[in-house]
N, C-alpha and C. Protein backbone atom coordinates (compact mmCIF):
# COMPACT_ATOMS: atom_id res chain seq x y z
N UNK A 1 -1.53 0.58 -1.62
CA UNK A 1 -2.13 1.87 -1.93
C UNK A 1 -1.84 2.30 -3.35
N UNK A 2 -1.25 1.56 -4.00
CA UNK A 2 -0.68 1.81 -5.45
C UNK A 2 -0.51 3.49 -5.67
N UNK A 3 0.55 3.83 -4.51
CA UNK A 3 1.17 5.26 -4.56
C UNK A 3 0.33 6.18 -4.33
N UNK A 4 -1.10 5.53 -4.16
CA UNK A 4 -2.14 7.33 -3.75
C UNK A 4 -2.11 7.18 -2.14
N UNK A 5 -2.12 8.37 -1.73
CA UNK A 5 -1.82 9.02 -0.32
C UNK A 5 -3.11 8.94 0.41
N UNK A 6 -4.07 9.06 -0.56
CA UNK A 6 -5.57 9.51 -0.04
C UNK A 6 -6.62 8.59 -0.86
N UNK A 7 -7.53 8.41 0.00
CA UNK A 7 -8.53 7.35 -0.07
C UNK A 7 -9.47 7.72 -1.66
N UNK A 8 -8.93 8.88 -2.28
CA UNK A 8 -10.01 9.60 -3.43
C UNK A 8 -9.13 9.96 -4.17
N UNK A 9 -8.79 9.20 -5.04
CA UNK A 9 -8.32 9.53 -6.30
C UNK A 9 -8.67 10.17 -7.43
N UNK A 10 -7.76 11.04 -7.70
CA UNK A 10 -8.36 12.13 -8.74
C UNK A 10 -7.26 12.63 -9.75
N UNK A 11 -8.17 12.99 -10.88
CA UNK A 11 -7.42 12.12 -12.02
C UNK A 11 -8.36 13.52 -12.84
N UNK A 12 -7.57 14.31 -13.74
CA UNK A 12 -8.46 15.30 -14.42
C UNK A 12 -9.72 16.02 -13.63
N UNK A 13 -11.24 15.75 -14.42
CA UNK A 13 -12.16 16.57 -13.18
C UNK A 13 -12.46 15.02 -12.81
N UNK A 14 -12.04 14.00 -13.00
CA UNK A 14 -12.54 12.67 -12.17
C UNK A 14 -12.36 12.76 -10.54
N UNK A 15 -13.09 12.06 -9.30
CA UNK A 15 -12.70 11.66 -8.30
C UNK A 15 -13.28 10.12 -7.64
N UNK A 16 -12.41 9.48 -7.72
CA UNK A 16 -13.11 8.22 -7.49
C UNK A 16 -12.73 8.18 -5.61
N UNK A 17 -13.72 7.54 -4.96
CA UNK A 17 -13.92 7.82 -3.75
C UNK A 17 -13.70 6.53 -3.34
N UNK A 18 -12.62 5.60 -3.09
CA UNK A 18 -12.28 4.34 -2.98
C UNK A 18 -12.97 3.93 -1.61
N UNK A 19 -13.21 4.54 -0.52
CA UNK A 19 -13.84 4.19 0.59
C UNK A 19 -15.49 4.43 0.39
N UNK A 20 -15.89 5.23 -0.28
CA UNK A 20 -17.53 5.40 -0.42
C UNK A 20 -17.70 4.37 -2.14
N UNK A 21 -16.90 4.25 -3.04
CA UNK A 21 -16.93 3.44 -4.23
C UNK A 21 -17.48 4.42 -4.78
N UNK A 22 -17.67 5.76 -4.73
CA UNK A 22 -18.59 6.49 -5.37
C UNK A 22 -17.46 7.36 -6.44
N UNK A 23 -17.75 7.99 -7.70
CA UNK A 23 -17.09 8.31 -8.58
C UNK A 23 -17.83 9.83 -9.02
N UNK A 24 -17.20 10.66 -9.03
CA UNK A 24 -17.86 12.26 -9.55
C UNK A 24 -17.10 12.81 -10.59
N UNK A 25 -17.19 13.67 -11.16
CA UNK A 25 -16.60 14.33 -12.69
C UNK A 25 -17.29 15.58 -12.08
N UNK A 26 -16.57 16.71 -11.36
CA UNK A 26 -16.74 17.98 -11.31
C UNK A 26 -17.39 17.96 -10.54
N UNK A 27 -17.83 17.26 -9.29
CA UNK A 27 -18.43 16.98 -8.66
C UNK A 27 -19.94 16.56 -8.48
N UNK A 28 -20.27 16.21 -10.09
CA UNK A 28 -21.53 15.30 -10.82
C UNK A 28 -21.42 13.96 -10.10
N UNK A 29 -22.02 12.87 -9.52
CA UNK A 29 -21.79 11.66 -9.34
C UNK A 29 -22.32 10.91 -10.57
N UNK A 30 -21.29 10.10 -10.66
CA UNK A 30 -21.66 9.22 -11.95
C UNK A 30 -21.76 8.17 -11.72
N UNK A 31 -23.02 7.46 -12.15
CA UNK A 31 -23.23 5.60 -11.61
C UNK A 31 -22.39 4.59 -11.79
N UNK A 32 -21.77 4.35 -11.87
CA UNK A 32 -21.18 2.84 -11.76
C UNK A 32 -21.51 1.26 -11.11
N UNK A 33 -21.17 0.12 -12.19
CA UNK A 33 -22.03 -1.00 -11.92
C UNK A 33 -20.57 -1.26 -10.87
N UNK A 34 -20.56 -2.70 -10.24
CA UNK A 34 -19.76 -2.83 -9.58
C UNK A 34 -18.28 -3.27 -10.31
N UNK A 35 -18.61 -4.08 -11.43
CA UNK A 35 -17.25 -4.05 -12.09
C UNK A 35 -16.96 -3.02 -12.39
N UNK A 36 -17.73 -2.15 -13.31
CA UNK A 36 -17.09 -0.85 -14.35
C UNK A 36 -16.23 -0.16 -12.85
N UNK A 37 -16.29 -0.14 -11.64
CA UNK A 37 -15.67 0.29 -10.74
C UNK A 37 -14.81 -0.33 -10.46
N UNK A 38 -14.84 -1.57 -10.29
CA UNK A 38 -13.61 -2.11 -10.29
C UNK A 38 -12.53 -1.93 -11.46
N UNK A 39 -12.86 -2.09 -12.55
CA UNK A 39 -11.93 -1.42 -13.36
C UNK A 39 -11.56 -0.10 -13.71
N UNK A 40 -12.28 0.65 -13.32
CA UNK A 40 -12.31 2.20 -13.10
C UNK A 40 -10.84 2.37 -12.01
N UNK A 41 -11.48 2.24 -11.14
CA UNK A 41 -10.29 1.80 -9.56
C UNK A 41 -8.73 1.19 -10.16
N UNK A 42 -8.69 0.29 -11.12
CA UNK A 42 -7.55 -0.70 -11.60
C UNK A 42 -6.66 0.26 -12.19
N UNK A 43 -7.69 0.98 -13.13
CA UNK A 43 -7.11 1.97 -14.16
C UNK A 43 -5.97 2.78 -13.03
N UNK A 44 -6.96 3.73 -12.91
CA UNK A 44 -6.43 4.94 -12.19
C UNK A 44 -5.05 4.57 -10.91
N UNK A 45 -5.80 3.07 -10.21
CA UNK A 45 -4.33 3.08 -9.30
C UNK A 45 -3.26 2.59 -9.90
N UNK A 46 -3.37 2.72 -11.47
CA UNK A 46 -1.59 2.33 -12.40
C UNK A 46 -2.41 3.08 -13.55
N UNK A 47 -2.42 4.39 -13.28
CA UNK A 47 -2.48 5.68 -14.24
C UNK A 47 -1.15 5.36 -14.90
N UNK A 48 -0.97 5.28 -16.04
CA UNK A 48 0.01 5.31 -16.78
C UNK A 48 0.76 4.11 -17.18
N UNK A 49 0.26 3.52 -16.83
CA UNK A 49 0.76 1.94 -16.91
C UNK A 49 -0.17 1.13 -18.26
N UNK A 50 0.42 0.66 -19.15
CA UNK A 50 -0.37 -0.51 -19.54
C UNK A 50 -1.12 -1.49 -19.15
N UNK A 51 -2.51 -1.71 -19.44
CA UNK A 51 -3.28 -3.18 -18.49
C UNK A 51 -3.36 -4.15 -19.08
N UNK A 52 -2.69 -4.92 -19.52
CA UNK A 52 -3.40 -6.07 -20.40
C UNK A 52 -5.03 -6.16 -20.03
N UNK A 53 -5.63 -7.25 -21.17
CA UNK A 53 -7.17 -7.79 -20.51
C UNK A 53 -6.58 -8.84 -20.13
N UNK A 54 -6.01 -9.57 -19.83
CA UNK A 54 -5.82 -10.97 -18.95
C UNK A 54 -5.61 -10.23 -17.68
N UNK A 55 -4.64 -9.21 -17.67
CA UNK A 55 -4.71 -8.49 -15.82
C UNK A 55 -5.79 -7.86 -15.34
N UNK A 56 -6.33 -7.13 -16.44
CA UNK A 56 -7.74 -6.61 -16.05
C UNK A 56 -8.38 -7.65 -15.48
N UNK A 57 -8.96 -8.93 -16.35
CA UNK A 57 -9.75 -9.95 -16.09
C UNK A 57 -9.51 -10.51 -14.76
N UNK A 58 -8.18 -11.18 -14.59
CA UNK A 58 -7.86 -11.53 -13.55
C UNK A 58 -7.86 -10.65 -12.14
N UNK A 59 -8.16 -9.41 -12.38
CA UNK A 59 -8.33 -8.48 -11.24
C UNK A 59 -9.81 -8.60 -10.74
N UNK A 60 -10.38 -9.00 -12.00
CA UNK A 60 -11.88 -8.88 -11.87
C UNK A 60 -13.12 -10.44 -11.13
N UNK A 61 -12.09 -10.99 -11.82
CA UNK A 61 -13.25 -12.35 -11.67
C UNK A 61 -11.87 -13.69 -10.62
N UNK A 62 -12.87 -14.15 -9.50
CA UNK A 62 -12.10 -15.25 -9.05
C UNK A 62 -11.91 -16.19 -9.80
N UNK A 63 -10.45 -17.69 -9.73
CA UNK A 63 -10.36 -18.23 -10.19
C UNK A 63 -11.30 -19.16 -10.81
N UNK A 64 -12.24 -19.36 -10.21
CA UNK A 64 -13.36 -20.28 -10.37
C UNK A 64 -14.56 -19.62 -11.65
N UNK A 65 -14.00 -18.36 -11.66
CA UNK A 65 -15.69 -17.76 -12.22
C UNK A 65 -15.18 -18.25 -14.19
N UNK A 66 -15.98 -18.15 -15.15
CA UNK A 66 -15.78 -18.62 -15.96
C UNK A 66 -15.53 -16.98 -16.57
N UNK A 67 -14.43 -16.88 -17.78
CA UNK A 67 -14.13 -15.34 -18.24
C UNK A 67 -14.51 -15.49 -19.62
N UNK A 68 -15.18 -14.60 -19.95
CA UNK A 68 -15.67 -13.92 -21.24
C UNK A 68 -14.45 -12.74 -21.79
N UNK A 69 -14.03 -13.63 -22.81
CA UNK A 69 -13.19 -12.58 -23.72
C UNK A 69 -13.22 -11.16 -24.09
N UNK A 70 -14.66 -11.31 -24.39
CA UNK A 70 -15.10 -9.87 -24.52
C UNK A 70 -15.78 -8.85 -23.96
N UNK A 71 -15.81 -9.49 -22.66
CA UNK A 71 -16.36 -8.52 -21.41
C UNK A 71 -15.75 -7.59 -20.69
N UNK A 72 -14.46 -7.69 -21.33
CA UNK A 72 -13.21 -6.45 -20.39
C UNK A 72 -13.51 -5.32 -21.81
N UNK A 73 -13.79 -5.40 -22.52
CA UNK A 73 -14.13 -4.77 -23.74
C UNK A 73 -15.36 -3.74 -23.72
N UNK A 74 -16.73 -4.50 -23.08
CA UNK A 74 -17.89 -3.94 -22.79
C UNK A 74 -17.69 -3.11 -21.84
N UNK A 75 -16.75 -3.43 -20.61
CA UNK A 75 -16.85 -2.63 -19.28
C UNK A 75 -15.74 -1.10 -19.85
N UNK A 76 -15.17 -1.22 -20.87
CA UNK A 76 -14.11 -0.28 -20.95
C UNK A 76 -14.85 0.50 -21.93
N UNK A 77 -15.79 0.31 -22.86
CA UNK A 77 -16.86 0.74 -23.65
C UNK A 77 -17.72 1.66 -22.79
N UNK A 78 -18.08 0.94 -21.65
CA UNK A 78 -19.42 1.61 -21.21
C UNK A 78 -18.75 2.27 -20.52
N UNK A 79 -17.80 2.39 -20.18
CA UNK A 79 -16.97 3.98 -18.88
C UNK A 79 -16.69 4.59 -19.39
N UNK A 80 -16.12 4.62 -21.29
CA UNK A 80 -15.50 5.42 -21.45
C UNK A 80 -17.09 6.15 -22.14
N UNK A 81 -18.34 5.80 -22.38
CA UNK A 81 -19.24 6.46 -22.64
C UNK A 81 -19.67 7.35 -21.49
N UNK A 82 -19.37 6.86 -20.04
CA UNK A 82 -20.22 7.01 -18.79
C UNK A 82 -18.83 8.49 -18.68
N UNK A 83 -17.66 7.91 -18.69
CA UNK A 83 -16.90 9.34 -18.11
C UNK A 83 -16.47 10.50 -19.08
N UNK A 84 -16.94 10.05 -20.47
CA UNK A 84 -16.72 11.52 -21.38
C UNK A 84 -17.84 10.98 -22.67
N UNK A 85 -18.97 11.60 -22.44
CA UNK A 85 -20.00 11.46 -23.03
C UNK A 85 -20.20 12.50 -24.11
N UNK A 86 -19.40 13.32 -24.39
CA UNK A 86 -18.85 13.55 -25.24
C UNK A 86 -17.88 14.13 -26.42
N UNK A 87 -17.30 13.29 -26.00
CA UNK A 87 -15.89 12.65 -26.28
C UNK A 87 -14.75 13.28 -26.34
N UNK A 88 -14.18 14.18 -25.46
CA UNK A 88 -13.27 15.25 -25.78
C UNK A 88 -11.95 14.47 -24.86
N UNK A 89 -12.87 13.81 -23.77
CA UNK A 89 -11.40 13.42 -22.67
C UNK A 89 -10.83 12.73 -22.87
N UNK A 90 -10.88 11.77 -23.91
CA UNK A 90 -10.04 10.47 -23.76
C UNK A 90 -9.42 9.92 -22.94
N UNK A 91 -9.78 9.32 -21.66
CA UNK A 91 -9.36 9.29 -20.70
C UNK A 91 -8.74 7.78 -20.15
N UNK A 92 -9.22 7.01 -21.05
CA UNK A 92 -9.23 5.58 -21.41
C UNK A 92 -8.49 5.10 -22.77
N UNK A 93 -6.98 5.00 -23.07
CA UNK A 93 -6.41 4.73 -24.12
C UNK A 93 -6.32 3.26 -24.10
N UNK A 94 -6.51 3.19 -25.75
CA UNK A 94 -6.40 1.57 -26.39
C UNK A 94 -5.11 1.72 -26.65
N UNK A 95 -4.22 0.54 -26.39
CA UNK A 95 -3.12 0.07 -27.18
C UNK A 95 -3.84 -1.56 -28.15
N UNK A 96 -3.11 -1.19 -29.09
CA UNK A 96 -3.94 -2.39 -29.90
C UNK A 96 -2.86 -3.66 -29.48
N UNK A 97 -3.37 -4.59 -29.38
CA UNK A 97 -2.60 -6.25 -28.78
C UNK A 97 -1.93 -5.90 -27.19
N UNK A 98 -1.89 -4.74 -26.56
CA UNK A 98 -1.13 -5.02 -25.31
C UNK A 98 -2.32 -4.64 -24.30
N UNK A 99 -3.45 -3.78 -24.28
CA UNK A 99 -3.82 -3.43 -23.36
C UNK A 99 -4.52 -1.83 -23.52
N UNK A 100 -4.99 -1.71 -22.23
CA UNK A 100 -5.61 0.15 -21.94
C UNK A 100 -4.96 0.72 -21.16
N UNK A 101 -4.71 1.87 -21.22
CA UNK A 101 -4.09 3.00 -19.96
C UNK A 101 -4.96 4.05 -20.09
N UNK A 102 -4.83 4.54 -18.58
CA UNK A 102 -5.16 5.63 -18.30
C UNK A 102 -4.48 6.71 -18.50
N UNK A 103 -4.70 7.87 -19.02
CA UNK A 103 -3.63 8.81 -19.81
C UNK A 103 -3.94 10.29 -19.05
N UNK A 104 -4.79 10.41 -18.02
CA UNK A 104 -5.05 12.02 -17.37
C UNK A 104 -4.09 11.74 -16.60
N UNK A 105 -3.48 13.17 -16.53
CA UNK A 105 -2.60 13.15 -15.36
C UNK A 105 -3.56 12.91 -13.84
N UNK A 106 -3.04 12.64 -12.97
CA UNK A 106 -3.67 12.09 -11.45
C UNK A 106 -3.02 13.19 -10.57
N UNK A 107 -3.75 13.53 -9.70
CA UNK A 107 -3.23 14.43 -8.58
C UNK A 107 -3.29 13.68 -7.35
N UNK A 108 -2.67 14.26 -6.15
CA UNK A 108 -2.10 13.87 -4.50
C UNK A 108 -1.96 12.13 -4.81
N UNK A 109 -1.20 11.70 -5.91
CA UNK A 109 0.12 10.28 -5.97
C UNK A 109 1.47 11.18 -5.07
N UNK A 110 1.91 9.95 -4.53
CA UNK A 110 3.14 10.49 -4.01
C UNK A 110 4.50 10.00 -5.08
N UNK A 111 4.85 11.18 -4.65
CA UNK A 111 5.98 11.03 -5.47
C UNK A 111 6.90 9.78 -5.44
């Protein structure tokens, strides 16, 4: 459960709805492809954590599938256009050579 209590994680005005896959901002639903959710989901259940792109990647694609370097790049591009369009939330931090974190505080994590 990576410490959330409840099936809908929520994170600033985000709520990602891990049992419906569905994602809202103030209760707007916002589209998501099936990766950008999967990494959406990655983020938030290690809010505060560093991700490398090799953990991202490897969260994303089975051993077999072939990985594009720069596709953990595109998917973190297009969410962070899709969840603050413009541009105040930063909700998606770059570390340069280690990785992205999620930086909103998250509500109902257990302590």
């Amino acid at each position: 459960s990576g410490g959330w209590a409840h099936s809908v994680l929520e994170s600033g005005p985000f709520a990602l709805d891990t049992k419906a896959k569905q994602l809202t901002s103030d209760g707007d639903k916002i589209e998501l492809t099936a990766y950008e959710y999967r990494v959406l989901e990655y983020l938030l259940l290690h809010a505060g954590d560093v991700i490398s792109k090799t953990v991202l990647s490897e969260h994303l694609y089975s051993d077999d599938e072939e990985r594009d370097s720069n596709v953990i790049e595109v998917f973190i591009r297009r969410l962070r256009t899709k969840l603050d369009p413009e541009d105040q939330l930063h909700p998606i931090e770059t570390l340069r050579g280690q990785g992205y974190r999620w930086v909103l505080p998250r509500a109902n994590a257990e302590a």
